[in-house]
C-alpha atoms as a PDB file:
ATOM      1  CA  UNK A   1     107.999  96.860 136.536  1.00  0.00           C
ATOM      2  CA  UNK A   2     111.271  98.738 136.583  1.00  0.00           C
ATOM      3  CA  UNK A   3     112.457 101.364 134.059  1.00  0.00           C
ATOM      4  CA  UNK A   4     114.659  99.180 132.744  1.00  0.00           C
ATOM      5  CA  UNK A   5     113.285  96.312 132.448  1.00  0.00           C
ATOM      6  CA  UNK A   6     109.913  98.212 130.556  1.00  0.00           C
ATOM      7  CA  UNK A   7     112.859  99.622 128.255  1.00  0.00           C
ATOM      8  CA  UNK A   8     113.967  95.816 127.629  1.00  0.00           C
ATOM      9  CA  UNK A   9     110.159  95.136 126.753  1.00  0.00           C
ATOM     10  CA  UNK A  10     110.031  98.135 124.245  1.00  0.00           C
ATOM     11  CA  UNK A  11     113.152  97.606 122.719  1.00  0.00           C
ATOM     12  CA  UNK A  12     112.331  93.891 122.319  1.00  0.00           C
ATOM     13  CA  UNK A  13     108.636  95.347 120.659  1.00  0.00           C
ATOM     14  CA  UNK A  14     110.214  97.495 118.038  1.00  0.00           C
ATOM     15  CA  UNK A  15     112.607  95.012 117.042  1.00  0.00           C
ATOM     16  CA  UNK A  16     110.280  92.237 116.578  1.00  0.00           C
ATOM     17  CA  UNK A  17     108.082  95.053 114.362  1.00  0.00           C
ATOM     18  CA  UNK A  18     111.404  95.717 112.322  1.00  0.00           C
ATOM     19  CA  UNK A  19     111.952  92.043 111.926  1.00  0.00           C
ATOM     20  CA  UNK A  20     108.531  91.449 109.811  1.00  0.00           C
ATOM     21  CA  UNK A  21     104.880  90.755 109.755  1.00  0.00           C
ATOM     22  CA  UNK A  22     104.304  87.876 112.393  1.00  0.00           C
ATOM     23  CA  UNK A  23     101.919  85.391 112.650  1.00  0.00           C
ATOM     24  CA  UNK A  24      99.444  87.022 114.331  1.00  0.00           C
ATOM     25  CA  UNK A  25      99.724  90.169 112.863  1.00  0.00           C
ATOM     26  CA  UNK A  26      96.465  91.342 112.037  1.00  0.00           C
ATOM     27  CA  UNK A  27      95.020  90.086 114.850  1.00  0.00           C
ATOM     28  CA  UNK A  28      97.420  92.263 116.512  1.00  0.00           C
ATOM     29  CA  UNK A  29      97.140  95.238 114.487  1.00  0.00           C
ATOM     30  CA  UNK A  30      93.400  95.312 115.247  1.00  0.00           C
ATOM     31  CA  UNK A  31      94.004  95.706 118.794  1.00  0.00           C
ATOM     32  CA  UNK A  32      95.899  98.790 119.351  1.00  0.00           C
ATOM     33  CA  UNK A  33      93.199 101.358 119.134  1.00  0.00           C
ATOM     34  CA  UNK A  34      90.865  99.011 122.195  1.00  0.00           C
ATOM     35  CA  UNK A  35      93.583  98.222 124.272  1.00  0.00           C
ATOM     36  CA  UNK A  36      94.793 101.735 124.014  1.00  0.00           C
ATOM     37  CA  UNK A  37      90.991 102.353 124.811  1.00  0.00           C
ATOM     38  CA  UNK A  38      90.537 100.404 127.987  1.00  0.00           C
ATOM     39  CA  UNK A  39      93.767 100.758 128.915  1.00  0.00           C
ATOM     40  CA  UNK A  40      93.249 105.055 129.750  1.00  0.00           C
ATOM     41  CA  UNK A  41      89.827 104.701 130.832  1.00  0.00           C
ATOM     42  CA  UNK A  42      91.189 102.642 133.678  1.00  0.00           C
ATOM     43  CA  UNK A  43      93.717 104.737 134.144  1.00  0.00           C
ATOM     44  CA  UNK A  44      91.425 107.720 134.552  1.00  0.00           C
ATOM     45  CA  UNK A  45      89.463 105.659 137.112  1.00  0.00           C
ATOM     46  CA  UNK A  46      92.112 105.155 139.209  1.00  0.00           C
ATOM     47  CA  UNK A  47      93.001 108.499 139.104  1.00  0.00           C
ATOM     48  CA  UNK A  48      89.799 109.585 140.298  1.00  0.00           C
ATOM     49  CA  UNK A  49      89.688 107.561 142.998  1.00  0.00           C
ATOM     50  CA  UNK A  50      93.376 107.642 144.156  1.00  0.00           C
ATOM     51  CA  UNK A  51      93.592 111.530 143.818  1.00  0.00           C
ATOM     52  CA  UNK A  52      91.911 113.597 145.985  1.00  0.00           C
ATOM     53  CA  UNK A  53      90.098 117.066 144.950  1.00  0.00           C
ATOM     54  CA  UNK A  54      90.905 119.301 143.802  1.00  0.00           C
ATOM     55  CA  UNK A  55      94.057 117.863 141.873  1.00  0.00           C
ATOM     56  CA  UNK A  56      91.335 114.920 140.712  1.00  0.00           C
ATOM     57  CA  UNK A  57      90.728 116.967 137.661  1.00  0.00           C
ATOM     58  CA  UNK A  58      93.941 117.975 136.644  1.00  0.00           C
ATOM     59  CA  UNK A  59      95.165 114.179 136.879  1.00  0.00           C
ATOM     60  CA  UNK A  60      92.015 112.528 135.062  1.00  0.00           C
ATOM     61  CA  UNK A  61      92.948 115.079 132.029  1.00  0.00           C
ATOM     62  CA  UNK A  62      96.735 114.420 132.346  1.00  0.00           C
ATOM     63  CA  UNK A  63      95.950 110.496 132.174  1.00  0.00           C
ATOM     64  CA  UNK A  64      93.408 111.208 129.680  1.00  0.00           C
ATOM     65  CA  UNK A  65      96.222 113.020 127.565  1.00  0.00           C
ATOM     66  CA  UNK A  66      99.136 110.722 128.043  1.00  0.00           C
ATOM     67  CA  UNK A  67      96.626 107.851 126.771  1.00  0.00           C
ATOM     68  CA  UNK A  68      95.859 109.592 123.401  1.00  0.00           C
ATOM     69  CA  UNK A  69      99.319 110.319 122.912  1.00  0.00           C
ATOM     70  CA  UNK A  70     100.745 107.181 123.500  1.00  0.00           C
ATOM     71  CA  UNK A  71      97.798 105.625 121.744  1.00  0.00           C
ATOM     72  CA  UNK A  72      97.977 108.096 118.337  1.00  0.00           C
ATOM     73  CA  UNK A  73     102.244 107.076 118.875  1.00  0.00           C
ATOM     74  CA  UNK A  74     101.363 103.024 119.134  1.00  0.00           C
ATOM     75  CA  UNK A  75      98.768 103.368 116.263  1.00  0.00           C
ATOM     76  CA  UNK A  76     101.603 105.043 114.188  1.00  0.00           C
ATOM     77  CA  UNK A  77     104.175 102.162 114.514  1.00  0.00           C
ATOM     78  CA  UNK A  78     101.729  98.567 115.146  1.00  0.00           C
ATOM     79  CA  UNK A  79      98.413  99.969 113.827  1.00  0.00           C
ATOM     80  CA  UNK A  80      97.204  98.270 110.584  1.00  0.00           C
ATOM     81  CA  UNK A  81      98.716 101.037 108.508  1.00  0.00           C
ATOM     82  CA  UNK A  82     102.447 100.055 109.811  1.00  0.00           C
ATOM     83  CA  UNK A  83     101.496  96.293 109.718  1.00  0.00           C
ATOM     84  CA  UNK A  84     100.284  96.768 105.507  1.00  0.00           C
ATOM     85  CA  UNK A  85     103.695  98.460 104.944  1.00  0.00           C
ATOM     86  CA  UNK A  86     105.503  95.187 107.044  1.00  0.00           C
ATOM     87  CA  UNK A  87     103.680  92.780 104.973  1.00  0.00           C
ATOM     88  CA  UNK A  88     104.272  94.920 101.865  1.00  0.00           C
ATOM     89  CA  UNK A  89     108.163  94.678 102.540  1.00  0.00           C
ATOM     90  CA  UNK A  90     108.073  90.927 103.175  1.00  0.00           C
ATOM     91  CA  UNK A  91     106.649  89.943 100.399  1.00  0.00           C
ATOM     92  CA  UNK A  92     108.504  92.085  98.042  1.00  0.00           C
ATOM     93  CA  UNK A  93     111.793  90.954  99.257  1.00  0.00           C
ATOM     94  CA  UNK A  94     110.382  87.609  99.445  1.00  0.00           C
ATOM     95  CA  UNK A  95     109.812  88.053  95.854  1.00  0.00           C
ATOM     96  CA  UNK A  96     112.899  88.918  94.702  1.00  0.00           C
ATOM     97  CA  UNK A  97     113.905  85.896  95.789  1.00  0.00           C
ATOM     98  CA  UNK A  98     111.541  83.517  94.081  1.00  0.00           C
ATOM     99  CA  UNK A  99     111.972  83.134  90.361  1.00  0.00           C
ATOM    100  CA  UNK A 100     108.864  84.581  88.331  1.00  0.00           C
ATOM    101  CA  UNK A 101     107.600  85.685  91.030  1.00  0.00           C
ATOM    102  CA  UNK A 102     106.172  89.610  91.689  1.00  0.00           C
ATOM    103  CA  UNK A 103     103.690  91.994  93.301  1.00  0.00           C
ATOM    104  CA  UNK A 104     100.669  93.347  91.721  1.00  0.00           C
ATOM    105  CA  UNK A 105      98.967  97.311  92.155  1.00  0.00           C
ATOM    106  CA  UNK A 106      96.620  97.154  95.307  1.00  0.00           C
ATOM    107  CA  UNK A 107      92.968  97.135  94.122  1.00  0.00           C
ATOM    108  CA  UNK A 108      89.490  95.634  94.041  1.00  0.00           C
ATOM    109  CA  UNK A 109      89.477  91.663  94.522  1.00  0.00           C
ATOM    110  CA  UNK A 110      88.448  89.422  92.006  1.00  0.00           C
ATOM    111  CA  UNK A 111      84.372  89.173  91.965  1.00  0.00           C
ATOM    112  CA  UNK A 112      84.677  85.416  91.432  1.00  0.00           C
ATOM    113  CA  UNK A 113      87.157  85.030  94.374  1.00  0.00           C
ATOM    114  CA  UNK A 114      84.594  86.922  96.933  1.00  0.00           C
ATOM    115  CA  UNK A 115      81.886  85.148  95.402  1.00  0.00           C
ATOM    116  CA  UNK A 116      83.315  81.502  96.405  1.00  0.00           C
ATOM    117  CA  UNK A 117      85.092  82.714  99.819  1.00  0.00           C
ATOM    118  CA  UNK A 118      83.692  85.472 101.092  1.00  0.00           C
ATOM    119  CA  UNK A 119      81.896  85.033 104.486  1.00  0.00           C
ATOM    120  CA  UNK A 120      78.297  86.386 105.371  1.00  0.00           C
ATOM    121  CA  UNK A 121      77.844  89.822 106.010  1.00  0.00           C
ATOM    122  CA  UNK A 122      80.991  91.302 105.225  1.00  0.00           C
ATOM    123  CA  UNK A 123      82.093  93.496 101.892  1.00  0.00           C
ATOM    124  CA  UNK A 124      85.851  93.494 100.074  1.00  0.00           C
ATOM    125  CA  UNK A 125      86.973  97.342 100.644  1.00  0.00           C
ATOM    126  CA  UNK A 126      90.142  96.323  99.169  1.00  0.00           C
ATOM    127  CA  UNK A 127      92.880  93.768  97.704  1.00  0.00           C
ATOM    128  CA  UNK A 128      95.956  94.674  98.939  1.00  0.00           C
ATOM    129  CA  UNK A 129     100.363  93.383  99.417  1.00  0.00           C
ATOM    130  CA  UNK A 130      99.425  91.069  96.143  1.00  0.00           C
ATOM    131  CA  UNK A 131     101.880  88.865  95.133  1.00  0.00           C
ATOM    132  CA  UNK A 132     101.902  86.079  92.301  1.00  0.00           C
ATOM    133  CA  UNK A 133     104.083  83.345  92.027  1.00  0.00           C
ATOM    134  CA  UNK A 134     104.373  80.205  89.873  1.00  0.00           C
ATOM    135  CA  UNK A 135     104.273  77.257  92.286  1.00  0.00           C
ATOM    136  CA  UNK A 136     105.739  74.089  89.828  1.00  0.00           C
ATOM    137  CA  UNK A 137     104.498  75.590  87.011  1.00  0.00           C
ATOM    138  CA  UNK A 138     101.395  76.876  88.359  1.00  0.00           C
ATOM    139  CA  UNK A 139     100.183  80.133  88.850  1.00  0.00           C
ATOM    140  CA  UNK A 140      99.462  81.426  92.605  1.00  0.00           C
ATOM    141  CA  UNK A 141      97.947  84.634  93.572  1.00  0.00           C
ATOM    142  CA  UNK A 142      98.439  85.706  97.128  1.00  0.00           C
ATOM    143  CA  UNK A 143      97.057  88.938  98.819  1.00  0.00           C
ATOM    144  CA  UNK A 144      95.505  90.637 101.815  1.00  0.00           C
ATOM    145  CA  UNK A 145      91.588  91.398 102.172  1.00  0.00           C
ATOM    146  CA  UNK A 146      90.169  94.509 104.097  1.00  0.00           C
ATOM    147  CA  UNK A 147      86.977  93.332 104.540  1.00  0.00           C
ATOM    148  CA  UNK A 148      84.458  96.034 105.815  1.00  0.00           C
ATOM    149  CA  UNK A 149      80.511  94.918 107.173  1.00  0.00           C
ATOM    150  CA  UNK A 150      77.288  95.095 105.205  1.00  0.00           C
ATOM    151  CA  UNK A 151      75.712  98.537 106.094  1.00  0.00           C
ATOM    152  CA  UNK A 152      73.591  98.565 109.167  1.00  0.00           C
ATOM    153  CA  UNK A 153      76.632  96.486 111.183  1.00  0.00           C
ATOM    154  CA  UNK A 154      79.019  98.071 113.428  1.00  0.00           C
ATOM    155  CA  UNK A 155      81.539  95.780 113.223  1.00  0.00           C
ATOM    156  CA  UNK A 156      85.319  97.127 112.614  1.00  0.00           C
ATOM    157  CA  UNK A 157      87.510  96.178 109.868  1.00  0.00           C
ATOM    158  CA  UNK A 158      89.117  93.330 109.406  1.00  0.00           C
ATOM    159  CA  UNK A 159      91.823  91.598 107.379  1.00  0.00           C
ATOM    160  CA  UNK A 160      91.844  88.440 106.038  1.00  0.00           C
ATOM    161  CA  UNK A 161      94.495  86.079 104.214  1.00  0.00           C
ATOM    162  CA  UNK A 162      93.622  84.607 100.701  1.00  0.00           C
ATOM    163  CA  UNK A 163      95.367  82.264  98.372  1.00  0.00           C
ATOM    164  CA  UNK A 164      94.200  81.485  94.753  1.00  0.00           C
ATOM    165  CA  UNK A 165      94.993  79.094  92.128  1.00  0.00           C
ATOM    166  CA  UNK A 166      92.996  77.717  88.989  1.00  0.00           C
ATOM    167  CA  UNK A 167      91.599  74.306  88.599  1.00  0.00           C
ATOM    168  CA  UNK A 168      89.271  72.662  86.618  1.00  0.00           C
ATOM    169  CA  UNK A 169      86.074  72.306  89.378  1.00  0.00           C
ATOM    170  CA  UNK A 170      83.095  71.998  86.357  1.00  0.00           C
ATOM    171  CA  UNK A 171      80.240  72.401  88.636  1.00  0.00           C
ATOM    172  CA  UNK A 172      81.291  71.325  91.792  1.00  0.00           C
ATOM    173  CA  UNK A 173      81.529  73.448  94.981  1.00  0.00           C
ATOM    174  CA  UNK A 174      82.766  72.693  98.126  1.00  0.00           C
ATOM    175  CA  UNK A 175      84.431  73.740 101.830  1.00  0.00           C
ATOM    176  CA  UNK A 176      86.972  72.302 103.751  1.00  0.00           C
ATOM    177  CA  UNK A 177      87.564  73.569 106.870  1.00  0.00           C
ATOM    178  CA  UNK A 178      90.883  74.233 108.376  1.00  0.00           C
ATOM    179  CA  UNK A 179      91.356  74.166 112.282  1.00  0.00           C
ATOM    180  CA  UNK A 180      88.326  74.413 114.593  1.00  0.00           C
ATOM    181  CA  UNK A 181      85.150  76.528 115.600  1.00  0.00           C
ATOM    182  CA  UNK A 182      84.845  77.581 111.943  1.00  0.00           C
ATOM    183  CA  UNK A 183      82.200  80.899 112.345  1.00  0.00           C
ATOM    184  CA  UNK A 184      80.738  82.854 109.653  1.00  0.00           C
ATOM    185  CA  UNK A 185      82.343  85.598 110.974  1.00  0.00           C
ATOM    186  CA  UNK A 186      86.139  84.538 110.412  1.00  0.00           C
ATOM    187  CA  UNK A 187      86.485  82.266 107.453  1.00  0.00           C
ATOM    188  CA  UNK A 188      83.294  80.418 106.557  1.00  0.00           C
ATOM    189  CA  UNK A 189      82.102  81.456 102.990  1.00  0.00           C
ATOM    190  CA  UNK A 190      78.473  82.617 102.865  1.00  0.00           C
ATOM    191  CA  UNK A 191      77.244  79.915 100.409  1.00  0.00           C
ATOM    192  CA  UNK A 192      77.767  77.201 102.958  1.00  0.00           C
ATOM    193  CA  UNK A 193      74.400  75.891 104.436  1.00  0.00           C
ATOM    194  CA  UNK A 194      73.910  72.778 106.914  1.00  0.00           C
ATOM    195  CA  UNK A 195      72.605  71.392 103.767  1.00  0.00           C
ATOM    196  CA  UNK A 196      73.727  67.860 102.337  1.00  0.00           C
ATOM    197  CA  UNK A 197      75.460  68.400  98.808  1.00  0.00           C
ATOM    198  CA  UNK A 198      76.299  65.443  96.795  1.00  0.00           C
ATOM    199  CA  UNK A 199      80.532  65.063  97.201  1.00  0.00           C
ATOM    200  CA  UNK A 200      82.836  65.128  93.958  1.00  0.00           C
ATOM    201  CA  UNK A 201      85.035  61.692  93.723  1.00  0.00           C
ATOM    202  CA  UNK A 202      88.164  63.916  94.760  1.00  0.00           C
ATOM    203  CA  UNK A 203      87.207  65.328  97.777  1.00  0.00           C
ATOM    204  CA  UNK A 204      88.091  62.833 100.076  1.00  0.00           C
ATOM    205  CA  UNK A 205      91.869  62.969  98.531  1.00  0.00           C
ATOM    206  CA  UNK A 206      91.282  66.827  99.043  1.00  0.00           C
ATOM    207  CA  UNK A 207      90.668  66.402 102.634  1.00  0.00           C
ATOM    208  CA  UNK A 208      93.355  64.108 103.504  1.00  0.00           C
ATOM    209  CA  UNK A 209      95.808  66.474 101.861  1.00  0.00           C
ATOM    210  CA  UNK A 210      94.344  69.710 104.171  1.00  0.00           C
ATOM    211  CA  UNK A 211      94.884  67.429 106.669  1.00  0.00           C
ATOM    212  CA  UNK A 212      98.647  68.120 106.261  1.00  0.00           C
ATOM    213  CA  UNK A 213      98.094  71.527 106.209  1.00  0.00           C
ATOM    214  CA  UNK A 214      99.109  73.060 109.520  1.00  0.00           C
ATOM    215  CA  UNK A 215      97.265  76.605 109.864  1.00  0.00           C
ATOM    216  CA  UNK A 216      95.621  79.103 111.784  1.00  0.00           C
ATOM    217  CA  UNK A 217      91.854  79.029 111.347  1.00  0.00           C
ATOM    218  CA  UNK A 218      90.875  79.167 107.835  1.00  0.00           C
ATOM    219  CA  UNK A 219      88.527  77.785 105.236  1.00  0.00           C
ATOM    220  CA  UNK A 220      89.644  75.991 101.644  1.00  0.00           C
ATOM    221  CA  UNK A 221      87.012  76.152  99.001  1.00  0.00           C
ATOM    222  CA  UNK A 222      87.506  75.176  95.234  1.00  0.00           C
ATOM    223  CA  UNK A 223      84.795  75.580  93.208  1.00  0.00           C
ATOM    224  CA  UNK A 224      83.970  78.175  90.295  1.00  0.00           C
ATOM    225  CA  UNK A 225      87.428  76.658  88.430  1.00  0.00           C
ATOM    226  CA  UNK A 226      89.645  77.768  91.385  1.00  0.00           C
ATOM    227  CA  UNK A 227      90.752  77.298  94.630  1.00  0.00           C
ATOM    228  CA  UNK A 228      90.396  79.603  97.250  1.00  0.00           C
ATOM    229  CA  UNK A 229      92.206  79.504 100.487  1.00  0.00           C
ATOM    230  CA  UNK A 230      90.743  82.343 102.772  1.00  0.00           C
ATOM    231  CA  UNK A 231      92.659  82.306 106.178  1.00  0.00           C
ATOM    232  CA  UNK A 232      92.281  84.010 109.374  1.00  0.00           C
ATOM    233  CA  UNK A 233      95.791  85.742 109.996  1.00  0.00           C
ATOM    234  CA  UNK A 234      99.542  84.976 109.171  1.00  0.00           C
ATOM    235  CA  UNK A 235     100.803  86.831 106.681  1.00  0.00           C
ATOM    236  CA  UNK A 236     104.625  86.268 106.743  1.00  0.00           C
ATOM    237  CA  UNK A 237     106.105  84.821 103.464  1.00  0.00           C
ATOM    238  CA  UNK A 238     106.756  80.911 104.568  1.00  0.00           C
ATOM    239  CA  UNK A 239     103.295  81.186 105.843  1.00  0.00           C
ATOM    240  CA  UNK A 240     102.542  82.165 102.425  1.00  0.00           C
ATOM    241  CA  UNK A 241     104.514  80.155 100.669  1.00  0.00           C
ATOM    242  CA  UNK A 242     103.081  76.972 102.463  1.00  0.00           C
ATOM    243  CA  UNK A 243      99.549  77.588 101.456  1.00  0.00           C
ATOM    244  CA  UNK A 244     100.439  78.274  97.981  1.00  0.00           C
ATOM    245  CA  UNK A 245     101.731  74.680  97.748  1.00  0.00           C
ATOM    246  CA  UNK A 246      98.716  73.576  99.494  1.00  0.00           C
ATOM    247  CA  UNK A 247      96.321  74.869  96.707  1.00  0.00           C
ATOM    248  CA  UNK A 248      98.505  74.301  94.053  1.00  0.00           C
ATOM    249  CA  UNK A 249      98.291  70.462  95.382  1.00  0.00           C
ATOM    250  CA  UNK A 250      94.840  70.421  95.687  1.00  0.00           C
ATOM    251  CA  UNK A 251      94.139  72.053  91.961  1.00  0.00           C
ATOM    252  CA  UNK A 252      96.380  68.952  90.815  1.00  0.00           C
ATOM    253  CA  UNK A 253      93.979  66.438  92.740  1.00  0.00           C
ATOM    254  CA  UNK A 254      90.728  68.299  91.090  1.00  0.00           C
ATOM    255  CA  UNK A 255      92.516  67.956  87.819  1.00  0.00           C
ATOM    256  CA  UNK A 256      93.796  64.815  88.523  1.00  0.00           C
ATOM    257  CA  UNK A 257      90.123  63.118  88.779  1.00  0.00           C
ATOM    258  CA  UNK A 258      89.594  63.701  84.976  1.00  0.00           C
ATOM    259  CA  UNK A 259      85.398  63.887  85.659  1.00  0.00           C
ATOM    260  CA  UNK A 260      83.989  66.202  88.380  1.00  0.00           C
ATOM    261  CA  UNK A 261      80.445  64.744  90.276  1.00  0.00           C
END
């Protein structure tokens, strides 16, 4: 690739990371430090065996630097750290723009929210970019989880995508899965078992309206007198903003039914 044309590709980089979170942002984020990983232990491979001794040294180390730097440098402006100050922005501008609407203190999440969504094997470090927002009258909490594994795992952070509203479940609890290949890992909530349940009379009105949901993988579940929607990425506002309506419809269909199975 020619200078110019990697400049182009920079350029283009930085201003799509000025711009916004995107839709894949976490995703995204989460890659920096492996690719950055692979990416100079290649490099140091083909330095070994493209450079004879006894320079071979001397340009393993030099590769070996470069990738740190530019790795510590790419951390710095995509890592998750840059990408939690993005969404932060969004969604306070986005705010300002929405009447009653307005961001809340980072902190722990709501035990009743991890207790209906959270999947298997993985802990709530922290709640963070919350924002709230009345949705025709009804209240909408939006924010970001950093969900860390059980102890004994070595599985790396992750961040997930939840949206909250009340409703009037009783005892009912169910999931609805959005998008396919639902794992434990990503979205499923640890309660869920192959098990047959018997189905609340508004489910099926609750399914057709997810079916109008367009999403990236993610899991509804309303039970507990809310409704949870815990999603695998995407946190720009519209995103946002389209989910909220989603559980804000399907709390009206719950509390529609007037009797809960």
């Amino acid at each position: 690739m020619a200078t110019e044309d990697l400049a182009g590709v920079l350029a283009d980089r930085f201003a799509r990371l000025r711009a916004g979170p995107g839709r894949r942002t976490w995703t995204a984020a989460g890659a920096v430090l492996p690719v950055t990983a692979v990416a100079t232990i290649a490099g140091c491979c083909a330095a070994a065996g493209l450079v004879r001794a006894p320079a071979r040294q001397v340009a393993v180390a030099a590769v070996l630097v470069v990738g740190v730097v530019v790795g510590a440098l790419w951390q710095r402006v995509a890592g998750v750290g840059a990408a939690h100050a993005r969404v932060a922005s969004a969604r306070a501008a986005f705010a300002r723009t929405w009447r009653g609407a307005g961001l809340d203190p980072d902190g722990a999440a709501d035990p009743r929210d991890t207790a209906l969504a959270l999947p298997r094997g993985w802990q709530v470090e922290a709640a963070r970019g919350r924002l709230h927002l009345p949705v025709a009258g009804v209240p909408v909490r939006c924010e970001t989880w950093v969900l860390r594994a059980l102890p004994g795992s070595h599985r790396a952070r992750r961040r997930r995508e939840v949206v909250v509203t009340p409703a009037p479940t009783g005892a009912a609890r169910v999931c609805v899965p959005i998008g396919t290949a639902a794992d434990s890992m990503l979205v499923t909530p640890a309660w869920v078992s192959g098990r047959g349940q018997a189905e609340p009379g508004w489910l099926p009105a609750v399914r057709e309206r997810v079916a109008r949901h367009e999403d990236l993988l993610a899991a509804l579940s309303v039970g507990d007198d809310r409704v949870v929607l815990l999603a695998l990425d995407d946190p720009r506002p519209e995103t946002t903003v389209a989910r909220a309506r989603l559980v804000r419809d399907v709390a009206a269909v719950v509390g529609a039914d007037g009797r809960v199975s």
